[in-house]
N, C-alpha and C. Protein backbone atom coordinates (compact mmCIF):
# COMPACT_ATOMS: atom_id res chain seq x y z
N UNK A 1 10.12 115.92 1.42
CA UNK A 1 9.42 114.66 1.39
C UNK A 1 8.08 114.89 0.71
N UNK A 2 7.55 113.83 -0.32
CA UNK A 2 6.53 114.66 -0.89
C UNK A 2 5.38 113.54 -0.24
N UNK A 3 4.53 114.60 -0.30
CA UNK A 3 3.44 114.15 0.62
C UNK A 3 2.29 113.04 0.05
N UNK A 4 2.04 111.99 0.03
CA UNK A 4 1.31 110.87 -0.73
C UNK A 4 0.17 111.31 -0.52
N UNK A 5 -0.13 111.55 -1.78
CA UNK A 5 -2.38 111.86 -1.51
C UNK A 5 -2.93 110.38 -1.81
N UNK A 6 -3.42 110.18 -0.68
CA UNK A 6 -4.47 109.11 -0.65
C UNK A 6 -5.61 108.98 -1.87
N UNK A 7 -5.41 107.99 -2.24
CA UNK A 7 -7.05 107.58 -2.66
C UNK A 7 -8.21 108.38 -2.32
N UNK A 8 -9.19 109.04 -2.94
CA UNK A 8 -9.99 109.55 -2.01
C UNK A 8 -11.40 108.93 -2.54
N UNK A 9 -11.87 108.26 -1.77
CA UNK A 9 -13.35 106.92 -2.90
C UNK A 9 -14.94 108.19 -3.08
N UNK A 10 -15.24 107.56 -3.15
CA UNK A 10 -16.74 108.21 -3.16
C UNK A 10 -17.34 108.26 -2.45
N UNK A 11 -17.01 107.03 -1.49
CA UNK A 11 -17.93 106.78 0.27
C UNK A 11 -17.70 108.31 0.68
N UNK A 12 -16.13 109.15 0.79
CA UNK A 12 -16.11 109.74 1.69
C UNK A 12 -17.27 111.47 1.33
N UNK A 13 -17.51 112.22 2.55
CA UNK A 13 -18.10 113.39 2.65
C UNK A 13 -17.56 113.86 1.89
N UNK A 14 -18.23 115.22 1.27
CA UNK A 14 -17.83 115.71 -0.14
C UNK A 14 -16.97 117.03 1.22
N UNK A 15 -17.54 117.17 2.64
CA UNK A 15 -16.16 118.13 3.25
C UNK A 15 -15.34 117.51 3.65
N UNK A 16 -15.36 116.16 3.63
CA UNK A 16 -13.81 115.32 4.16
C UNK A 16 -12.83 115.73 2.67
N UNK A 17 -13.49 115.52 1.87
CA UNK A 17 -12.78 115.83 0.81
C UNK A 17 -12.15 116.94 -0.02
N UNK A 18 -13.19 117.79 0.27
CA UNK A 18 -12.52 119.18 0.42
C UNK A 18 -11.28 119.68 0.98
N UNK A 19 -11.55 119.27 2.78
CA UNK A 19 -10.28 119.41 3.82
C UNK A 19 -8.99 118.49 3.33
N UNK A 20 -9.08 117.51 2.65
CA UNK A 20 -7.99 116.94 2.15
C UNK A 20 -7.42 117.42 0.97
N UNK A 21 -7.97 117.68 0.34
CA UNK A 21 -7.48 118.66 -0.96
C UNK A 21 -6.65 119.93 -0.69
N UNK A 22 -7.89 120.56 0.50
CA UNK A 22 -6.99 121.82 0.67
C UNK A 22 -5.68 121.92 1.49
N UNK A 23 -5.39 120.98 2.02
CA UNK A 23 -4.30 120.74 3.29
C UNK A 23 -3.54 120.40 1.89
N UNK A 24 -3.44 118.99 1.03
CA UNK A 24 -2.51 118.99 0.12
C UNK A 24 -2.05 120.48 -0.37
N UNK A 25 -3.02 121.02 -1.17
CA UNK A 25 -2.50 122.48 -1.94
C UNK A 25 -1.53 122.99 -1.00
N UNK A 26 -2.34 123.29 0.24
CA UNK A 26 -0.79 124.13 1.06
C UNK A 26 0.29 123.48 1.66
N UNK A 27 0.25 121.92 2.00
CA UNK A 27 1.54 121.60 1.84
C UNK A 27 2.35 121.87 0.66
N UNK A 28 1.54 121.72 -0.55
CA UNK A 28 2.44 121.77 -1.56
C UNK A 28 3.18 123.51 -1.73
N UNK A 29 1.89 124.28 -1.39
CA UNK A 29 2.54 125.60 -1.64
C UNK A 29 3.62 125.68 -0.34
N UNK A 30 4.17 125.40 0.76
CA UNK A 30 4.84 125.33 1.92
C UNK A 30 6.43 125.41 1.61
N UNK A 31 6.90 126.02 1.74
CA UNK A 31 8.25 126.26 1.56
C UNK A 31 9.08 124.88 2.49
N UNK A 32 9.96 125.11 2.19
CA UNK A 32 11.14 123.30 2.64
C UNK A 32 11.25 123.60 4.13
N UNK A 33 11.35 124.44 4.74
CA UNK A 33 11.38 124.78 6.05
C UNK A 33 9.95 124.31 6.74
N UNK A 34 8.91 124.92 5.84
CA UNK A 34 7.43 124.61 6.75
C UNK A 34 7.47 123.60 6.61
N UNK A 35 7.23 122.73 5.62
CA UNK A 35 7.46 121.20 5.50
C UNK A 35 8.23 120.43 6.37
N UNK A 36 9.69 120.93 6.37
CA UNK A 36 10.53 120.12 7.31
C UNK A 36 9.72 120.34 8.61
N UNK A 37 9.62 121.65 9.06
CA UNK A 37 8.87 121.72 10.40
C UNK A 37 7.97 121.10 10.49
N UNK A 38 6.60 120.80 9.81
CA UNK A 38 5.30 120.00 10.33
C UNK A 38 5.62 118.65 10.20
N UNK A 39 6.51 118.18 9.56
CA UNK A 39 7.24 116.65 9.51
C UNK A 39 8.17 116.27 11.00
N UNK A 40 8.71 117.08 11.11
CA UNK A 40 9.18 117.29 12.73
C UNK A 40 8.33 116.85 13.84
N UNK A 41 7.32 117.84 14.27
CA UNK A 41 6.39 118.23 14.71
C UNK A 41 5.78 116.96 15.01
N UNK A 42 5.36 116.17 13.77
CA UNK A 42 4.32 115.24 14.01
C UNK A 42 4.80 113.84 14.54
N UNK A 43 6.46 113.86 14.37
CA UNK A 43 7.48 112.86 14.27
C UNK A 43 7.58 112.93 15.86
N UNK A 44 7.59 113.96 16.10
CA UNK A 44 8.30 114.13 17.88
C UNK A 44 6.93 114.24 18.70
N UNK A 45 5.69 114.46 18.55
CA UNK A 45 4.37 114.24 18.99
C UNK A 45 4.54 112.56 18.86
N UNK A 46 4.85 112.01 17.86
CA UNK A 46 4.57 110.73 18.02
C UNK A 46 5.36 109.78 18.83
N UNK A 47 6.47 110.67 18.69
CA UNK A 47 7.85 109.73 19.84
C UNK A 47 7.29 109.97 21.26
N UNK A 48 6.74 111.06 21.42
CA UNK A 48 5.93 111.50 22.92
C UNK A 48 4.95 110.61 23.50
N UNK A 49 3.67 110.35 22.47
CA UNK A 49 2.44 109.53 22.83
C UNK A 49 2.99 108.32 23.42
N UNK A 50 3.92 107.68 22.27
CA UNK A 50 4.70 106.40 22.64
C UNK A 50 5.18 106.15 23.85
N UNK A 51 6.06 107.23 24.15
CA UNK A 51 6.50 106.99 25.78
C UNK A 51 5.72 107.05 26.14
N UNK A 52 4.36 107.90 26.27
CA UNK A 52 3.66 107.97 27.20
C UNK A 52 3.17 106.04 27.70
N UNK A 53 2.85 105.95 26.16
CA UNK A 53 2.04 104.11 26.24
C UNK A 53 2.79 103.29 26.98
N UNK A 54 4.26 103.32 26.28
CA UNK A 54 4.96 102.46 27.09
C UNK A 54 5.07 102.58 28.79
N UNK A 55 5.03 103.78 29.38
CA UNK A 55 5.06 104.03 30.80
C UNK A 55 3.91 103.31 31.61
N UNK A 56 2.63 103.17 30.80
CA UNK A 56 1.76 102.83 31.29
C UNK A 56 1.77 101.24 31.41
N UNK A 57 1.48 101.08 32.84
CA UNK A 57 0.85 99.47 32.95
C UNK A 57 -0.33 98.84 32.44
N UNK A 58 0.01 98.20 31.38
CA UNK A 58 -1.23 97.07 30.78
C UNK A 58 -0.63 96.06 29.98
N UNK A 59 -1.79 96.26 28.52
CA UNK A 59 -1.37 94.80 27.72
C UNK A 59 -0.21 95.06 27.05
N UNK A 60 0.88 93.54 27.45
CA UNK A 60 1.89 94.06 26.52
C UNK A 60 2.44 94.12 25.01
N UNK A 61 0.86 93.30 24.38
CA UNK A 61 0.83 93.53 23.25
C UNK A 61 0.93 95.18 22.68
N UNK A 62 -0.09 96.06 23.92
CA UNK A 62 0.18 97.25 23.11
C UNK A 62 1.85 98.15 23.38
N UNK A 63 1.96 97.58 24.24
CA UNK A 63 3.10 98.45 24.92
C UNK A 63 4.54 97.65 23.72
N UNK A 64 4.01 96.59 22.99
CA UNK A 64 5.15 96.21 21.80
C UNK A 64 4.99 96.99 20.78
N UNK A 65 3.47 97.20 20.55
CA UNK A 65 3.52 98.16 19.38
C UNK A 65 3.71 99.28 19.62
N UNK A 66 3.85 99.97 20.96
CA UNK A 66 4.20 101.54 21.02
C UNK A 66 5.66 101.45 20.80
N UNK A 67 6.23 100.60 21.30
CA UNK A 67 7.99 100.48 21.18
C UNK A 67 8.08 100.47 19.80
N UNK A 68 7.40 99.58 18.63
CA UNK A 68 7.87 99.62 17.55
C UNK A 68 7.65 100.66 16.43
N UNK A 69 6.30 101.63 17.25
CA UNK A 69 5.86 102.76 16.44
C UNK A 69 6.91 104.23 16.55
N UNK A 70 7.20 103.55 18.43
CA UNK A 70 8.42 104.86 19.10
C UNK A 70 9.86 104.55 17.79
N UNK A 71 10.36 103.54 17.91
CA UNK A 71 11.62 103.04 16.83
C UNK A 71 11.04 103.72 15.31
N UNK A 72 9.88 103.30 14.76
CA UNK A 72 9.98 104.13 13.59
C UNK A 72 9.42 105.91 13.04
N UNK A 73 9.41 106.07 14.63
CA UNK A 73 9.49 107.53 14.68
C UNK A 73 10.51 108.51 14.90
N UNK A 74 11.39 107.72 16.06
CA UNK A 74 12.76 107.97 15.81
C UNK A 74 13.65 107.66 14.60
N UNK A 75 13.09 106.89 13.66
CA UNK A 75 14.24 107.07 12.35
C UNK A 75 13.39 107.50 11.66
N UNK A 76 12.55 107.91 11.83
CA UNK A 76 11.86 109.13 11.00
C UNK A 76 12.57 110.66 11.08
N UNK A 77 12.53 110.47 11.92
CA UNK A 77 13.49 111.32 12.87
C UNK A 77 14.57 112.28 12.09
N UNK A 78 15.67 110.90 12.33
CA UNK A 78 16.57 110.84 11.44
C UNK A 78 16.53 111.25 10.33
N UNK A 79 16.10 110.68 9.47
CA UNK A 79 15.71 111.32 8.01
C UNK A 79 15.50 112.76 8.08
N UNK A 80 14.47 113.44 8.73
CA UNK A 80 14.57 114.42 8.92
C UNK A 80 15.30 115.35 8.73
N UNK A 81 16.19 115.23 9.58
CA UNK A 81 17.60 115.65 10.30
C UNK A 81 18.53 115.52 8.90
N UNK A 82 18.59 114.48 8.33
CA UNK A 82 19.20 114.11 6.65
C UNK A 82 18.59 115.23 5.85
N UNK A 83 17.10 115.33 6.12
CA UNK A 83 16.37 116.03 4.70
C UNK A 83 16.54 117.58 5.23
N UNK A 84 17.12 117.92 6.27
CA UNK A 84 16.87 119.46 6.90
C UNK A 84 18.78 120.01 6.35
N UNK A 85 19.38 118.97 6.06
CA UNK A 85 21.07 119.03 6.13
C UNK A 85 21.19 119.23 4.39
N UNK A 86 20.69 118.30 4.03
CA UNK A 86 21.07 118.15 2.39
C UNK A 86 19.69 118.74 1.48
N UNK A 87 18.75 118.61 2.01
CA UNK A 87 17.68 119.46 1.03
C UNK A 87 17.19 118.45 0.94
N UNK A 88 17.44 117.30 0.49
CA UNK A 88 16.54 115.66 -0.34
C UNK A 88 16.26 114.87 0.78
N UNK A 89 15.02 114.14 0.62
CA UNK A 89 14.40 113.35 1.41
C UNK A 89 15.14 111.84 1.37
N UNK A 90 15.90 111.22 2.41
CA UNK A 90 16.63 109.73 1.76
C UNK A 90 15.52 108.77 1.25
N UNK A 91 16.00 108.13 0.26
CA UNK A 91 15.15 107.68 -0.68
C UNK A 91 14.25 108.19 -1.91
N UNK A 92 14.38 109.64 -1.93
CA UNK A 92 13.38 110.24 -2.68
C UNK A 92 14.96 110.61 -3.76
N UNK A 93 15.95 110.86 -3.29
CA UNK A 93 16.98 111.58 -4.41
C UNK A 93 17.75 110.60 -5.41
């Protein structure tokens, strides 16, 4: 999956900008395994937080958007699981 570099404006710190540069380079240098792994990683941290939100009693505006952030983390998921099987990211091949 290739990793989208943001815009980076002029507002931001010249070390915000740095740290973003250098995280790109080593994703890019990252072999398909490290990649698949920190894509994992951040996919299943996020399916986690979600349950957590949803468990909690409050507004249920937020507890809609944790359900709908949990759903597109789980087919993030998925893809994954596609891009760890065949090598290509769906949609990218």
């Amino acid at each position: 999956m290739r990793m989208v570099k943001a815009d980076l404006t002029d507002e931001l710190a010249p070390e915000i900008r740095e740290i973003c540069e250098g995280f790109h380079r080593l994703y890019e240098r990252a072999s398909l395994a490290e990649q698949i792994s920190w894509q994992r990683t951040r996919a299943v941290r996020t399916c986690r937080n979600n349950r957590k939100i949803m468990r909690l009693l409050g507004d249920p505006a937020l507890q809609g958007y944790a359900g709908s952030a949990l759903r597109r983390a789980q087919i993030r998921l998925l893809r994954i699981r596609i891009w760890r099987a065949t090598g290509v990211y769906p949609g990218e091949g």
